[in-house]
Protein backbone atom coordinates (compact mmCIF):
# COMPACT_ATOMS: atom_id res chain seq x y z
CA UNK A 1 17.17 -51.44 -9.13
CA UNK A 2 16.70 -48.25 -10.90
CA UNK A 3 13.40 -48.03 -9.77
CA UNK A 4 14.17 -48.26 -6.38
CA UNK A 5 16.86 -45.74 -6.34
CA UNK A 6 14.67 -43.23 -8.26
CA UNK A 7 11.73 -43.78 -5.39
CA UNK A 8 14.62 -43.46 -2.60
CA UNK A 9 15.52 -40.16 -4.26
CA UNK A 10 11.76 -39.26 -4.51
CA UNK A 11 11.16 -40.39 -0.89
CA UNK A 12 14.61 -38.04 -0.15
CA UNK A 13 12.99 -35.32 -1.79
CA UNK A 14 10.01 -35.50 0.21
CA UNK A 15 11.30 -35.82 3.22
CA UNK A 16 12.08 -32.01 4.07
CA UNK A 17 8.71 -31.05 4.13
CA UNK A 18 7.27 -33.86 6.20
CA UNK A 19 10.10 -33.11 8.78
CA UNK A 20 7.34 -30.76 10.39
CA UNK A 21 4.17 -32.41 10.06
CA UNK A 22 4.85 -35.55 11.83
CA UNK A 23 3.16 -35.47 15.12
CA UNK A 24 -0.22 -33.73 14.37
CA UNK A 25 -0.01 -30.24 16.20
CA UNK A 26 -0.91 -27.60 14.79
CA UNK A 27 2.04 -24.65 14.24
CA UNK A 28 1.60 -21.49 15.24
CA UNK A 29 2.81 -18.83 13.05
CA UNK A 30 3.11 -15.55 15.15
CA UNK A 31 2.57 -12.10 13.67
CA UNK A 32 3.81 -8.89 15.54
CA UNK A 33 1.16 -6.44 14.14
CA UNK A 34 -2.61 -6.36 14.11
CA UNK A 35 -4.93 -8.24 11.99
CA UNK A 36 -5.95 -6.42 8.56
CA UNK A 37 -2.82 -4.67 7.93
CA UNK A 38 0.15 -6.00 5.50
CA UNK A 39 2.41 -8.20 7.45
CA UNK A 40 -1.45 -10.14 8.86
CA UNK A 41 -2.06 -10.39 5.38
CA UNK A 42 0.65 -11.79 3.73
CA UNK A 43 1.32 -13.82 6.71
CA UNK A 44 -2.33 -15.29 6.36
CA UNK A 45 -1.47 -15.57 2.12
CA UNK A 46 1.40 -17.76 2.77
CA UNK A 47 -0.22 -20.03 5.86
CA UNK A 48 -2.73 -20.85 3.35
CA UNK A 49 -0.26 -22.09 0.70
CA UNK A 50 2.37 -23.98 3.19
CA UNK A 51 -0.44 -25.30 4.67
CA UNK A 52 -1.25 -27.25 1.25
CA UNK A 53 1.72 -28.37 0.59
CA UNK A 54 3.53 -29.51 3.75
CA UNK A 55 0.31 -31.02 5.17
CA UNK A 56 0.59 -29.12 8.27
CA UNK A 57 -2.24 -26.59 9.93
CA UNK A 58 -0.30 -23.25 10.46
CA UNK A 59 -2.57 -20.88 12.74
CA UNK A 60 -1.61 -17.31 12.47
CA UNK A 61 -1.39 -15.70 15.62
CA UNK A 62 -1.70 -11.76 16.00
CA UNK A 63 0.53 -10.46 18.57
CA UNK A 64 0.96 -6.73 18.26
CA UNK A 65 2.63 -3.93 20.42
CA UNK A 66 5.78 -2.33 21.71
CA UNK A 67 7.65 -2.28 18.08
CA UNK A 68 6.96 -5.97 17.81
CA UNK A 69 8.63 -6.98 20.63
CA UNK A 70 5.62 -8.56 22.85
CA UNK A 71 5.92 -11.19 19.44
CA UNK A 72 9.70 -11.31 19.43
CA UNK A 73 9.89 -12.48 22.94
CA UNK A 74 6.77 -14.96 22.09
CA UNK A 75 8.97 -16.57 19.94
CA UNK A 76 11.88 -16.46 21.69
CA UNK A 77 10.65 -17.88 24.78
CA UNK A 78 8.53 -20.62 23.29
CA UNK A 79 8.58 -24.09 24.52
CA UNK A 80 7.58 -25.70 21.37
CA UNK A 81 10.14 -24.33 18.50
CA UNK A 82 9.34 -27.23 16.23
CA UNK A 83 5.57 -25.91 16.10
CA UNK A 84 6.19 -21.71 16.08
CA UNK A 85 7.15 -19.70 13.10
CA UNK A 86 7.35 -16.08 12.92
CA UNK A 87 6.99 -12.84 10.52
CA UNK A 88 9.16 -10.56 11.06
CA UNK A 89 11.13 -7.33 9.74
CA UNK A 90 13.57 -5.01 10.40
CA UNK A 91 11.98 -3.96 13.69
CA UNK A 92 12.96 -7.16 15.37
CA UNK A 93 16.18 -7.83 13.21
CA UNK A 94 17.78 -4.53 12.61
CA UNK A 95 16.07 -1.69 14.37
CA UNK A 96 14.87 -2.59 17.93
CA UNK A 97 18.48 -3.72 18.88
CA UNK A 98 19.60 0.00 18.56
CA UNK A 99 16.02 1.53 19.19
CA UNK A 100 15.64 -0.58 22.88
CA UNK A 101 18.28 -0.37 26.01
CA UNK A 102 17.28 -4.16 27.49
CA UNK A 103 15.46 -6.53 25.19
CA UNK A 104 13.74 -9.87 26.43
CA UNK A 105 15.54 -11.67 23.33
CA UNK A 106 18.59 -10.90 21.02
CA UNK A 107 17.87 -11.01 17.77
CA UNK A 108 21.14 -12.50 16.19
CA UNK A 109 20.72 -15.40 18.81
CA UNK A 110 17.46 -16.02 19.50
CA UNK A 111 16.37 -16.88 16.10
CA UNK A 112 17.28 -18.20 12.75
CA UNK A 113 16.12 -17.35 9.52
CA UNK A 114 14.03 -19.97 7.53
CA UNK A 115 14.43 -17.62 4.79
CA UNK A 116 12.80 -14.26 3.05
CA UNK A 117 9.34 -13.25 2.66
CA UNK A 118 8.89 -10.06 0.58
CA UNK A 119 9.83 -6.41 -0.13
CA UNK A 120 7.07 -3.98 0.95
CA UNK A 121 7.54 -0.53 -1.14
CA UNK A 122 6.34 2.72 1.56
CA UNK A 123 4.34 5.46 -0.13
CA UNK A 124 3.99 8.81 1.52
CA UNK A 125 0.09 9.41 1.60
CA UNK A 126 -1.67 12.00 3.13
CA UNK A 127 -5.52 12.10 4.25
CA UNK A 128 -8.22 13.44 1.64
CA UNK A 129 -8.29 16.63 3.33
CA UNK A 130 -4.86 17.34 3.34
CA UNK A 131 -4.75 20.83 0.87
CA UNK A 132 -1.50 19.07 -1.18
CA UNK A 133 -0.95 16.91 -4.23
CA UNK A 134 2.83 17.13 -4.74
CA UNK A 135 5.73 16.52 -2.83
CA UNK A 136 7.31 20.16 -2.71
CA UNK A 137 3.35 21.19 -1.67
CA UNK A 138 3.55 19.40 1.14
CA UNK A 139 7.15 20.04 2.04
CA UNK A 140 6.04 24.24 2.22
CA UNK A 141 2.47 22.70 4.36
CA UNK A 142 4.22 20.51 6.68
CA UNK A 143 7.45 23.53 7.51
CA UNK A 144 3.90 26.20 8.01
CA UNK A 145 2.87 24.06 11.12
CA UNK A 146 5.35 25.38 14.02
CA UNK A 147 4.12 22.07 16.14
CA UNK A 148 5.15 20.03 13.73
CA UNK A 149 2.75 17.54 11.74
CA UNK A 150 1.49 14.36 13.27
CA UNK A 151 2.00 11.06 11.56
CA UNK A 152 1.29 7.49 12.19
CA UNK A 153 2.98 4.41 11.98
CA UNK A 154 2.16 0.96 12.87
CA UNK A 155 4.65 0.81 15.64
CA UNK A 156 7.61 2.46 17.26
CA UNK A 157 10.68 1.01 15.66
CA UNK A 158 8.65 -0.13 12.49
CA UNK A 159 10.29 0.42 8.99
CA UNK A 160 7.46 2.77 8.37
CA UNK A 161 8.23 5.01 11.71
CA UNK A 162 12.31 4.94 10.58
CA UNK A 163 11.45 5.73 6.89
CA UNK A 164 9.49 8.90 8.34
CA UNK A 165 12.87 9.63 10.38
CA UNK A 166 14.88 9.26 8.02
CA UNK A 167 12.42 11.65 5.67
CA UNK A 168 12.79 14.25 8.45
CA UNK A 169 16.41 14.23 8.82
CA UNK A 170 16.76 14.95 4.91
CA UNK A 171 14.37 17.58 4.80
CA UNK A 172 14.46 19.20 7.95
CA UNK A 173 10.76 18.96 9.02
CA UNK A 174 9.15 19.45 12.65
CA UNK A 175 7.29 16.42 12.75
CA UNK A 176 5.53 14.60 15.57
CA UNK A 177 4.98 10.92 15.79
CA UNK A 178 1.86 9.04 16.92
CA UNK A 179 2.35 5.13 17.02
CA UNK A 180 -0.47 2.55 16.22
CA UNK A 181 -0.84 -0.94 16.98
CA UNK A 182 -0.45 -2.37 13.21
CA UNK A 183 -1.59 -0.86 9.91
CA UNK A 184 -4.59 -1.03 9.73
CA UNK A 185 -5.81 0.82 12.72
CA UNK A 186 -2.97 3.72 11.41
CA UNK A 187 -4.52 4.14 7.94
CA UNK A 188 -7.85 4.22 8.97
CA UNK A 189 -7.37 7.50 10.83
CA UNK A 190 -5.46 8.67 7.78
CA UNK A 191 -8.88 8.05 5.36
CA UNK A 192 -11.11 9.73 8.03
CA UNK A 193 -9.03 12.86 8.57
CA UNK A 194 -8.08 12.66 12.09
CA UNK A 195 -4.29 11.71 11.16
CA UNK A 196 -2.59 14.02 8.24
CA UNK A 197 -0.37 11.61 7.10
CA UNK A 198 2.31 8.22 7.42
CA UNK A 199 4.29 6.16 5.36
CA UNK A 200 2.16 3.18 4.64
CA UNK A 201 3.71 -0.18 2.65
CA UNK A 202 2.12 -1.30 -0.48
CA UNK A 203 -0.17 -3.83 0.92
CA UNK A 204 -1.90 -1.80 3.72
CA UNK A 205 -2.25 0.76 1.42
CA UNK A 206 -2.68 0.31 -1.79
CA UNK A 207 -6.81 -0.41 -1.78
CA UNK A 208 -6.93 3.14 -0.19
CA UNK A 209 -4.95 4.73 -2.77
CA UNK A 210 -6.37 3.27 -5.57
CA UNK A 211 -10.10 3.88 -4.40
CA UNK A 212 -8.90 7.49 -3.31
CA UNK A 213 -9.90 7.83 0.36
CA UNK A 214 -5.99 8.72 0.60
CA UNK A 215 -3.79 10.52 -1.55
CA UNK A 216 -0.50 8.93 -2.28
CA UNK A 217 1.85 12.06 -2.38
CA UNK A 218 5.52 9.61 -3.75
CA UNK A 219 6.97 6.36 -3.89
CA UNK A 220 9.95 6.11 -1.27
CA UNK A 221 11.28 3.09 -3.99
CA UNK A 222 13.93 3.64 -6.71
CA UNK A 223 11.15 2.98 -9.39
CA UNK A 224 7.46 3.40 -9.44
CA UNK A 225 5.34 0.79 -8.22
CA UNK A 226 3.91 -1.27 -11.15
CA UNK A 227 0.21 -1.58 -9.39
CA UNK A 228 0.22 1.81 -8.75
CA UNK A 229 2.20 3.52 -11.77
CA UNK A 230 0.79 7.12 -11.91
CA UNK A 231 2.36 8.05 -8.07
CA UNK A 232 5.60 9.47 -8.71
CA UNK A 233 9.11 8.78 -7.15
CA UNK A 234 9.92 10.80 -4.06
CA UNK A 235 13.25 11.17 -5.98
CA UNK A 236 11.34 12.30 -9.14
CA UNK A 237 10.23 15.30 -7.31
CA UNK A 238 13.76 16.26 -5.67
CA UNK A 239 13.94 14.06 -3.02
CA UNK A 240 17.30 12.43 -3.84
CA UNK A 241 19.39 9.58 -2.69
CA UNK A 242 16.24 8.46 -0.34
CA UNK A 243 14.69 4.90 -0.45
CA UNK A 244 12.80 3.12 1.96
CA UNK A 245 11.27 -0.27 2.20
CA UNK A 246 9.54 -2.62 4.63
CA UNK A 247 10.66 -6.23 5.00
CA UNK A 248 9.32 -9.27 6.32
CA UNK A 249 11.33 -12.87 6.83
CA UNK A 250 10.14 -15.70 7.89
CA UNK A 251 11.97 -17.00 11.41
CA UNK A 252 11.83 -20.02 13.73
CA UNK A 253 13.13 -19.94 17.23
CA UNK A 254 17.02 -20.68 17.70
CA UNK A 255 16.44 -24.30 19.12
CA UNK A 256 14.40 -25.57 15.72
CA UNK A 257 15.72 -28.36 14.46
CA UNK A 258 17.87 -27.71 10.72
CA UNK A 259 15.14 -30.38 9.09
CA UNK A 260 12.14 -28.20 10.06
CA UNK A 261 13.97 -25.57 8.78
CA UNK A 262 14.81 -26.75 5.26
CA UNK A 263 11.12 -28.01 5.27
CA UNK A 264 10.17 -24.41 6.08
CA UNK A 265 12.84 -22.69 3.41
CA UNK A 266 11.17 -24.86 0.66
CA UNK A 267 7.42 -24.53 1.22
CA UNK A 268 8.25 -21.01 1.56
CA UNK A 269 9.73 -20.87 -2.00
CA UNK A 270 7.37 -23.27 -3.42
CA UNK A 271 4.73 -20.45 -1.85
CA UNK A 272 6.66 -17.42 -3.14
CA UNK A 273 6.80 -18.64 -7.11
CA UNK A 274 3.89 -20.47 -7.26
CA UNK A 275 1.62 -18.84 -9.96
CA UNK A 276 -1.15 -17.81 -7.36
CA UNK A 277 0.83 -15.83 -4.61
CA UNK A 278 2.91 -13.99 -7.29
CA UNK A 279 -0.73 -12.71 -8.60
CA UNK A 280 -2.12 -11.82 -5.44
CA UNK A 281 1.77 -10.29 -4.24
CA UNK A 282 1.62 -8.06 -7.54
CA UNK A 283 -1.68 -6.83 -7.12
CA UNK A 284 -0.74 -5.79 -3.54
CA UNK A 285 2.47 -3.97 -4.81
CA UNK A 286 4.51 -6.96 -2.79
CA UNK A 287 7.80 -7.68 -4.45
CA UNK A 288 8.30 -11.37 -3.31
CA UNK A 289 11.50 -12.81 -2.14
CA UNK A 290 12.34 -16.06 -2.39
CA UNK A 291 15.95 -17.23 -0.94
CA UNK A 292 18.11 -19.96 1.19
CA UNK A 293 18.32 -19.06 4.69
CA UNK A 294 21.73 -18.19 4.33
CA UNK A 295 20.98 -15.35 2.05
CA UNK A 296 18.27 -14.15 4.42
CA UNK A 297 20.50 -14.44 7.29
CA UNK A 298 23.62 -11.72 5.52
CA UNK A 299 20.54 -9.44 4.23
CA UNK A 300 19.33 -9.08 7.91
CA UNK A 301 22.89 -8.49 8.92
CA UNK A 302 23.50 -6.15 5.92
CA UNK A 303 20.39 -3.97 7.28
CA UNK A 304 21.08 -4.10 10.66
CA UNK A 305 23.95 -2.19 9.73
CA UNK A 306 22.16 0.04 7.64
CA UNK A 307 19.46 1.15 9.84
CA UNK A 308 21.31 0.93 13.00
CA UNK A 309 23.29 3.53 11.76
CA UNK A 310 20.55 5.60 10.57
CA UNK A 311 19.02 5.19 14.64
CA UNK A 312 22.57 5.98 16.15
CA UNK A 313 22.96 9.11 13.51
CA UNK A 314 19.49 10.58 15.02
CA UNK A 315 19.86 9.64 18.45
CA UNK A 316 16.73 7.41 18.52
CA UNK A 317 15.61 5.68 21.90
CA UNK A 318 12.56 4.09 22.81
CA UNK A 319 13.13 3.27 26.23
């Protein structure tokens, strides 16, 4: 008898993560930015692992564009929620509901959060020809340019685009921006010159900055990065009170069954502490972040709050 009940409670155990994987199909895991940059990446990372361990093929699916909205509405609109998972960050869940007039999805409805992916620390980084080292050097460059400096961001609406916002509000800078689609395609222009400069997240970055093809000006985190501990603070060099990060979660169309779900929020974890993410995370500057869904679901709704606010304070539209 006892060994029956312990195999019922194995079999229980089990069960969450073969809710998903019983029919075959392969799931399609949706990623609102270009391949190569930080969100592909990590999106890719954790595909690999949940793959492995739910017996299920996950496909990752590059949809980029329009602040991540052409994936939002992907998602949304899907007619197979049991076999479509999503990355996404504050673009979709805090920003593009304040940045946007009409949307083609609403992002407290339309989705639910299968739980939290990772903290992406931004670094202000300027291209190798940029004539500045320091924060208050660049501060006295960028205010000598009465056009206003061009910078990049993966995306209209992106955390990287609001961080730079945010950044010009507190220092008062003329600044002009030029969106990307995704990372990737941003940083590159950064390294060869033809962009002076953009918030870029830990992961898209960081092989630039450490092989010096861009110079990494400050740290928009609290602390200094621990794969990249020589860049200063922005708030070490006067910039106080400011701190910016990106965010990804991990969502699944409103209709997805609570099973799939749970299956989802615990391959997810499993992914997020095993050993092997955790290395490959750290080396990226990633700060991973394992939760319930419920704790992903009040974070969103805690920075909704904060960067709506932040987009109603400078009057930011997109449409």
């Amino acid at each position: 008898m006892m060994i029956r009940r312990t195999l019922m409670r194995c079999a229980l155990a089990l069960f969450p993560l073969a809710a998903i994987a019983n029919d075959g199909k392969p799931v399609e895991w949706v990623v609102g930015y270009a391949p190569g940059g930080g969100s592909d990446v990590v999106a890719r990372m954790l595909a690999d692992a949940m793959s492995k361990s739910m017996a299920q093929n996950f496909i990752v699916v590059n949809k980029p564009g329009a602040g991540a909205n052409i994936a939002a509405e992907y998602v949304a609109k899907t007619r197979s929620p049991e076999h479509t998972v999503s990355t996404v960050d504050s673009a979709v869940l805090a920003a593009n509901p304040f940045l946007y007039s009409k949307l083609t999805y609403n992002a407290e409805k339309d989705f639910a959060l299968a739980g939290m992916i990772a903290r992406f620390p931004l670094v202000l980084v300027v291209a190798p020809n940029a004539p500045v080292k320091t924060l208050p050097e660049f501060l006295a460059w960028a205010k000598n340019d009465p056009k206003g400096v061009s910078y990049g961001s993966p995306g209209a609406g992106s955390p990287h685009h609001l961080a730079v916002e945010m950044f010009r509000a507190q220092t008062g800078l003329a600044l002009t921006h030029v969106p990307y689609r995704g990372a990737a395609p941003a940083i590159a222009d950064v390294v060869g010159g033809q962009l002076p400069f953009m918030f870029v997240d830990t992961s898209s970055g960081g092989p630039f900055i450490a092989s010096g093809k861009v110079r990494a000006i400050g740290v928009a985190s609290g602390q200094r990065v621990k794969s990249m501990p020589d860049v200063p603070t922005l708030a070490e060099q006067g910039l106080t009170g400011f701190e910016a990060y990106a965010w990804q979660a991990l969502v699944v169309p409103a209709a997805t069954k609570p099973a799939t779900k749970e299956a989802l929020n615990k391959a997810l974890n499993a992914a997020l502490n095993s050993d092997d993410v955790k290395a490959r995370m750290a080396t990226l500057g990633i700060e991973p972040l394992p939760t319930s869904a419920a704790e992903a679901t009040r974070y969103a709704a805690q920075e909704r709050e904060r960067w709506g606010r932040v987009i109603r304070d400078a009057n930011i539209k997109l449409d």
